[in-house]
Every structure is written in structure tokens, then in C-alpha cells.
Protein backbone atom coordinates (compact mmCIF):
# COMPACT_ATOMS: atom_id res chain seq x y z
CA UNK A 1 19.76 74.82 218.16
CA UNK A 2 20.85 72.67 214.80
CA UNK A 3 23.13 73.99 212.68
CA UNK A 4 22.59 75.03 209.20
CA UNK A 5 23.52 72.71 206.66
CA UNK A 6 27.67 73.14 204.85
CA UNK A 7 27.63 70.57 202.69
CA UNK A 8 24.22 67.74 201.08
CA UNK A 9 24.87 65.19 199.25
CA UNK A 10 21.69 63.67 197.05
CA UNK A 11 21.60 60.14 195.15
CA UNK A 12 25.40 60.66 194.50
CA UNK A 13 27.00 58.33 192.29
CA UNK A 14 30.48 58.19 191.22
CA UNK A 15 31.93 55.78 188.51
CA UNK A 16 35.25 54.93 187.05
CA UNK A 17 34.95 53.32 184.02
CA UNK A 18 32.57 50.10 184.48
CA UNK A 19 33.34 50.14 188.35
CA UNK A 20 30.44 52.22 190.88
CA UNK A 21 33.01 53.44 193.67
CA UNK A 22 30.20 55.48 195.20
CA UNK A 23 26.15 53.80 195.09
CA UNK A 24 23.37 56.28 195.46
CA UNK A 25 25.07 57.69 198.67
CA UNK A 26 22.65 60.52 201.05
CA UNK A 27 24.51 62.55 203.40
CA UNK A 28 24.33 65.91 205.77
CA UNK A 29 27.29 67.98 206.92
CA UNK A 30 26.62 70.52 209.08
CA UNK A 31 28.95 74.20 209.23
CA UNK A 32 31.50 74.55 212.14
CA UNK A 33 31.79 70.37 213.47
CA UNK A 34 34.04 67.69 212.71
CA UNK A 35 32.85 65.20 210.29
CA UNK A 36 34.90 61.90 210.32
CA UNK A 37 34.41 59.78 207.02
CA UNK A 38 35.70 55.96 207.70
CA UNK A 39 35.67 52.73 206.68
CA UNK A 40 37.37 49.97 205.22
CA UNK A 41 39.95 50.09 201.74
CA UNK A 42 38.33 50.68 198.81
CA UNK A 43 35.18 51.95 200.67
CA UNK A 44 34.75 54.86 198.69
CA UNK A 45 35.83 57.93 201.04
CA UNK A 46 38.24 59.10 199.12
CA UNK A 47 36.41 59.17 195.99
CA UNK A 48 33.75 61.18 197.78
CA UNK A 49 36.65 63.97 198.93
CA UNK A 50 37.94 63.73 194.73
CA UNK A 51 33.74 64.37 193.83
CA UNK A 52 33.77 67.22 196.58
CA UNK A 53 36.42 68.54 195.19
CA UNK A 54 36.14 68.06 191.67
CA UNK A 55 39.44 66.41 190.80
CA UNK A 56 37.51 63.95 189.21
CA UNK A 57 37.13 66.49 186.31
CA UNK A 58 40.68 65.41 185.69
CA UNK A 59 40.11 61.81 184.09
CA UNK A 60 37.74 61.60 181.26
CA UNK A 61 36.81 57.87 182.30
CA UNK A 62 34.73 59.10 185.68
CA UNK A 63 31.20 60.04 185.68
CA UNK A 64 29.19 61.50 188.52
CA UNK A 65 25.23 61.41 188.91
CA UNK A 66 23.69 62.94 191.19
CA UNK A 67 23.77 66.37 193.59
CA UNK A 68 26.31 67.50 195.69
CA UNK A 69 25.03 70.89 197.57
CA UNK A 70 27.48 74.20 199.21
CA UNK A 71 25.35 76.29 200.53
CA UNK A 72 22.60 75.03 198.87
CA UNK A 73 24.34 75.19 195.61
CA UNK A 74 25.09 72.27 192.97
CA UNK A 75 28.84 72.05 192.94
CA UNK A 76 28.18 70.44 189.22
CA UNK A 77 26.23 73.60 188.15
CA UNK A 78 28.06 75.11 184.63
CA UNK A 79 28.09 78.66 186.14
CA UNK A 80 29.98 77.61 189.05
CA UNK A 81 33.89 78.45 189.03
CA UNK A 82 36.08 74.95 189.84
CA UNK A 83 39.07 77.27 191.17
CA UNK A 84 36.96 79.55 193.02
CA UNK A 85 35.12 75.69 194.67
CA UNK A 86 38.95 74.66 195.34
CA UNK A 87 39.61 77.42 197.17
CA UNK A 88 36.29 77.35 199.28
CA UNK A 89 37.10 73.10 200.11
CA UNK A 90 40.89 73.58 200.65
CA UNK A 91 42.31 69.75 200.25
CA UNK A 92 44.96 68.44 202.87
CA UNK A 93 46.49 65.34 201.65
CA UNK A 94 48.14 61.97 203.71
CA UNK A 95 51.74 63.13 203.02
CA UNK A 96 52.77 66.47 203.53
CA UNK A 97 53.77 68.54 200.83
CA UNK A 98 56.25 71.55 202.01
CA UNK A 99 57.34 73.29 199.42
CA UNK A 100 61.30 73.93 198.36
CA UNK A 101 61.12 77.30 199.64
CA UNK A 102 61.35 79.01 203.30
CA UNK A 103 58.11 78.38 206.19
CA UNK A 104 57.08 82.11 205.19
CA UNK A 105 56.85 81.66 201.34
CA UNK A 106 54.99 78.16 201.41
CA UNK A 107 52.45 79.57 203.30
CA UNK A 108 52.03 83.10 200.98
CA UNK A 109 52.28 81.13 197.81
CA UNK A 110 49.16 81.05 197.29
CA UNK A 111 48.66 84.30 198.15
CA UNK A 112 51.04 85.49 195.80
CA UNK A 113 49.10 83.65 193.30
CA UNK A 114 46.00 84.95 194.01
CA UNK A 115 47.19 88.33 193.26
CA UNK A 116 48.24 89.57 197.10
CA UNK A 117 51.27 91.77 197.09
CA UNK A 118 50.85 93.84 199.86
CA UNK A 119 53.81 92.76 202.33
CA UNK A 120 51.94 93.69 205.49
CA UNK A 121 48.98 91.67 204.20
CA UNK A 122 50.87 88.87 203.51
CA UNK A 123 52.64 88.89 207.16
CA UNK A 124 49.15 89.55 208.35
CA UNK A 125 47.99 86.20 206.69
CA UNK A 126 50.93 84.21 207.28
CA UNK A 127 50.66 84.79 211.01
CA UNK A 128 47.40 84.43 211.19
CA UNK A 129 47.45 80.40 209.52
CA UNK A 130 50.41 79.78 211.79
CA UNK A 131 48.51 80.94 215.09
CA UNK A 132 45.03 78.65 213.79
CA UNK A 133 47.44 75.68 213.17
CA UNK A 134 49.19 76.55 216.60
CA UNK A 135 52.45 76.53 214.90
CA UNK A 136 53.54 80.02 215.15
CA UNK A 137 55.66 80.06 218.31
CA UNK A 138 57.32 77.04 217.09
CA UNK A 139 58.28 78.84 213.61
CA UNK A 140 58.09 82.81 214.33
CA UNK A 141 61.76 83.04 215.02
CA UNK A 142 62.59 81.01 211.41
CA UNK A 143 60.21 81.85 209.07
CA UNK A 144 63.27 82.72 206.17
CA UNK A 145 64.56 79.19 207.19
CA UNK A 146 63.32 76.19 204.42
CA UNK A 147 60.27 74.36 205.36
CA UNK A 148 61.62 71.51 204.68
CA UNK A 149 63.83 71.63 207.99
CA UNK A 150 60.34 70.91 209.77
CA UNK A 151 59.79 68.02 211.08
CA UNK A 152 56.75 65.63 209.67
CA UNK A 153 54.07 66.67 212.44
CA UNK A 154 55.26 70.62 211.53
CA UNK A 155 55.24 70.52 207.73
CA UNK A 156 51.48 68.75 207.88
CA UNK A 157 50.49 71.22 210.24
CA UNK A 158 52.07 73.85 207.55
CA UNK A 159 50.20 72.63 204.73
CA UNK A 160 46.97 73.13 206.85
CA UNK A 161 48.37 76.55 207.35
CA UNK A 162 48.45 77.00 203.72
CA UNK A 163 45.73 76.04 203.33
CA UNK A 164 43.87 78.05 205.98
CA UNK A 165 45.92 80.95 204.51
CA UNK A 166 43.35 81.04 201.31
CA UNK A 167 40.43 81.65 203.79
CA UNK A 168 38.41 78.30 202.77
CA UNK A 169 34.88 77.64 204.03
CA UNK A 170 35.57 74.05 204.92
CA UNK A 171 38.80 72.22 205.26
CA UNK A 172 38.97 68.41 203.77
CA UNK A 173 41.71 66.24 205.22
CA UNK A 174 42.62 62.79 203.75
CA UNK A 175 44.29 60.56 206.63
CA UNK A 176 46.43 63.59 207.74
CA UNK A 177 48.23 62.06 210.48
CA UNK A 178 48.67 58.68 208.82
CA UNK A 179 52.62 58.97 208.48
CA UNK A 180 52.67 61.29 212.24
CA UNK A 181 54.05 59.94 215.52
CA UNK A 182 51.55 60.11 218.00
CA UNK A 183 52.65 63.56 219.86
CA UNK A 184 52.51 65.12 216.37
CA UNK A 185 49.15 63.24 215.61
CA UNK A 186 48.15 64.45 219.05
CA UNK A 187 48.97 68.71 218.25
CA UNK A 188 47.22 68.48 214.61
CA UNK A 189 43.85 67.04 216.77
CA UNK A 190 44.05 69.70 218.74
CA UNK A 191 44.72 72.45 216.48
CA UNK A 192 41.34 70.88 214.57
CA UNK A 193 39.35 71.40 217.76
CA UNK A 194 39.85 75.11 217.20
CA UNK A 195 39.37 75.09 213.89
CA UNK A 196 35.69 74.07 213.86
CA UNK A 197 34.55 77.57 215.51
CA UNK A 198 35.62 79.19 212.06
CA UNK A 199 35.38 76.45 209.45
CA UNK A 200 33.66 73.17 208.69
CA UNK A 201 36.38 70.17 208.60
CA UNK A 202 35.70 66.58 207.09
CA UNK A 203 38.22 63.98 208.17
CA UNK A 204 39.36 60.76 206.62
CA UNK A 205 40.68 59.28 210.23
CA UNK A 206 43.16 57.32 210.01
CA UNK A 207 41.84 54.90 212.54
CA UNK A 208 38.39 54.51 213.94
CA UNK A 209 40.13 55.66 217.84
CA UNK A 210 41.11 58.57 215.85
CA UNK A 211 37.46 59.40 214.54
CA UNK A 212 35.96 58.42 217.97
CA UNK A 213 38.26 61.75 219.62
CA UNK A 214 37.68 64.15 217.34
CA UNK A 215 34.48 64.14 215.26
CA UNK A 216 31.11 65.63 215.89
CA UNK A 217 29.48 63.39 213.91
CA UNK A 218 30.70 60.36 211.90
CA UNK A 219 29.96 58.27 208.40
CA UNK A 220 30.39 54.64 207.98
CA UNK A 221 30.85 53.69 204.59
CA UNK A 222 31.30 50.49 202.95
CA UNK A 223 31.74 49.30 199.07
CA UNK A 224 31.12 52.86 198.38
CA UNK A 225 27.83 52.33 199.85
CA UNK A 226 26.77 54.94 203.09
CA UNK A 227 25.65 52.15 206.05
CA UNK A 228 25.00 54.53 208.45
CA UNK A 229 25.65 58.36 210.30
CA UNK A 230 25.04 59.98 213.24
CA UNK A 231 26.58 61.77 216.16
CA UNK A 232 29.88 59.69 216.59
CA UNK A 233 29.25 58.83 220.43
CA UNK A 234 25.52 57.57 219.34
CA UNK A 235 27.54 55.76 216.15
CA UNK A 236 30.38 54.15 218.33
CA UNK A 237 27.87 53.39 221.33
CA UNK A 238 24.94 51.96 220.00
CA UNK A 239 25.44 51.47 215.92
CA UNK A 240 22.06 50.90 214.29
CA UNK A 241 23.35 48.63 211.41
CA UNK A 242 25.56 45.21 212.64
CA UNK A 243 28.12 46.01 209.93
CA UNK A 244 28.55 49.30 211.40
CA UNK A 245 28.82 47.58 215.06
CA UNK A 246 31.14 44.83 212.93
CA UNK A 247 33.83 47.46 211.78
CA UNK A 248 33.77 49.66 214.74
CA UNK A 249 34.40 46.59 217.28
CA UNK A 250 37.46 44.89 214.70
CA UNK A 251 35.52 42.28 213.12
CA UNK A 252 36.45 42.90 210.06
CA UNK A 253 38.53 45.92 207.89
């Protein structure tokens, strides 16, 4: 049975200034898998997570054409709320970013923010986003310590606790284990396995091996052009486009 449709992207494209970053790109993410975006620098995956995400709103000299569909809705559409989008797509970025403040408060900040003020609630939520990022029986004993006492793999699995903290639909990572040793690389792949039963999660890998453990299905991109997608064991087994086959196999990137 196929699984309803998260996230459709129609004849997107994506300028900055004079340069096209993203060409009339097509694509289908489906709710509770692992999508793995790759390619090569300057591909244009990362300027697909700042159009999913809207930061592009940010710098007057970007334009975006095109659809890009949640739930069937146009991200784009003027009655739809960019802080309430932001906290459906929660954004994990390449370097970890731990607040100055104890394990326990990094995670409620946003909480707090929201307008949460109910202790047990918070403790509630905290624990919760530890347990999903499988990080609570490393911290429970500490929480009042600083976060910034964790080490690398801990505070990137705490800023997808944070994240997961807000409740998000889907959960967009940009090369989160780029900077990670490969035991901590190892515990954040595993913690995303268990993810996908409650959320939809769209990875920037930070190598194709990466991409080729994890994902459900995978995108090749390349000069911000989409060259192919599929189920990632088709994709890495029997690519349909030689570029695709080139990549994958280190002939170039």
C-alpha cells in the first residue's frame, strides 16, 4: 500500500539574482520514509531545503516560480502562516547549535516561546525529544548541567531534540553528521530509523554511503537540475540516467 503524499514539488524554480540554482525541478515525498537529497557542490539541495523552508523570504534578490505542496497545500499561498510552516518543517543544520544554557532549557526554549508554561508539560516534552533522539539515558541524570558540556554527536542529536520538541510534521536535516565521528554519525542514523514511524525526514547525506543506509528513497540532483529518483536500492543498483550511475560509482563530484 503507497503512502500518501508529505511533500510535491511542481515546475519549481529558484533564482538568485541572474543565477537559476534550481531548473524546473518535479519531485514526490512521501509521509513517514527517509528521503536522501544528494549530489555534487553547488547542485542545488540546499537551496531546495531554504525554498521548503522559506528562508529565502529573507533576501530580496531570490525569486521562486513554481509550486511547492504540504498536504496538498501551496507553501507560497498569502494565507499561509511562515512561522506556523517553520514549525511544521523543523530545520537541523551541519553544525550544531546548543544553546548557552543547561540540556533541559535548550530543549524547552522553544516551548517557552511558544507560550508553554506548565512545568509538568514542559518535563513531559523534554523527555519525550530526548527518548525519540535516544539521548535521554545519556542526559537524564544532568539535565541542569550546560549543553554545551555535550559532546558533538550529543549536542546534534540535542538540536534534533529541539527540534522534535515543537512537534513538526517533517524533520529537514542539512549534512547533520558532516562534522560527527563515525560512532556519533552511527547513533544519529539510528535514532532517524525511529523517527520515520512518526515524522517524514529529508536528508542532505553527507556522503552517498551515508544516503545508501538510511533512505527510503533517494534524489540525484545536479546544476540544480533533478536527474533522477526512486527507491534508493533501485537508484544505487541500477540508475536509469549515466550521470546518476557517474556520481554514485565516483566518477565525478
Amino acid at each position: 500500500m503507497s503512502k500518501p503524499s508529505k511533500i510535491i514539488a511542481r515546475n519549481l524554480n529558484f533564482h538568485y539574482g541572474e543565477k537559476q540554482a534550481i531548473k524546473n525541478l518535479n519531485l514526490e515525498i512521501s509521509a513517514n520514509e527517509i528521503f536522501a537529497l544528494f549530489g555534487p557542490a553547488n547542485s542545488g539541495t540546499t537551496t531546495f531545503f531554504r525554498a521548503l523552508t522559506r528562508l529565502c523570504d529573507l533576501d530580496p534578490h531570490t525569486k521562486v516560480e513554481g509550486q511547492i505542496l504540504l498536504d496538498g497545500k501551496d507553501i507560497r499561498d498569502a494565507d499561509v502562516s511562515v512561522t506556523e510552516l517553520r514549525r511544521k518543517i523543523g530545520m537541523v543544520f551541519e553544525e550544531p547549535t546548543a544553546l548557552p544554557m543547561s540540556i533541559f532549557d535548550n530543549i524547552a526554549y522553544g516551548l517557552r516561546l511558544s507560550g508553554i508554561k506548565d512545568k509538568n508539560l514542559l518535563k513531559e516534552r523534554v523527555e519525550t525529544a530526548l527518548k525519540l533522539t535516544v539521548l535521554w539515558e545519556e542526559v537524564k541524570d544532568r539535565l541542569d548541567t550546560p549543553a554545551l558540556r555535550l559532546s558533538g554527536g550529543q549536542q546534534q542529536r540535542l538540536c534534533i531534540a529541539r527540534t522534535l520538541a515543537m512537534s513538526p510534521d517533517i524533520i529537514v536535516l542539512d549534512r547533520p553528521c558532516a562534522a560527527l565521528d563515525p560512532i556519533s554519525t552511527l547513533k544519529i542514523e539510528e535514532s532517524l530509523q525511529l523517527l520515520k514511524n512518526q515524522f517524514t525526514i529529508i536528508i542532505i547525506p553527507h556522503s552517498i554511503q551515508q544516503a545508501g543506509r538510511i533512505s527510503d528513497k533517494a534524489g540525484f540532483m545536479l546544476y540544480g537540475e533533478m536527474i533522477e529518483t526512486g527507491p534508493t536500492r533501485e537508484l544505487f543498483t541500477n540508475p536509469k540516467d549515466q550521470r546518476t550511475n557517474d556520481y554514485i560509482t565516483g566518477r565525478f563530484g
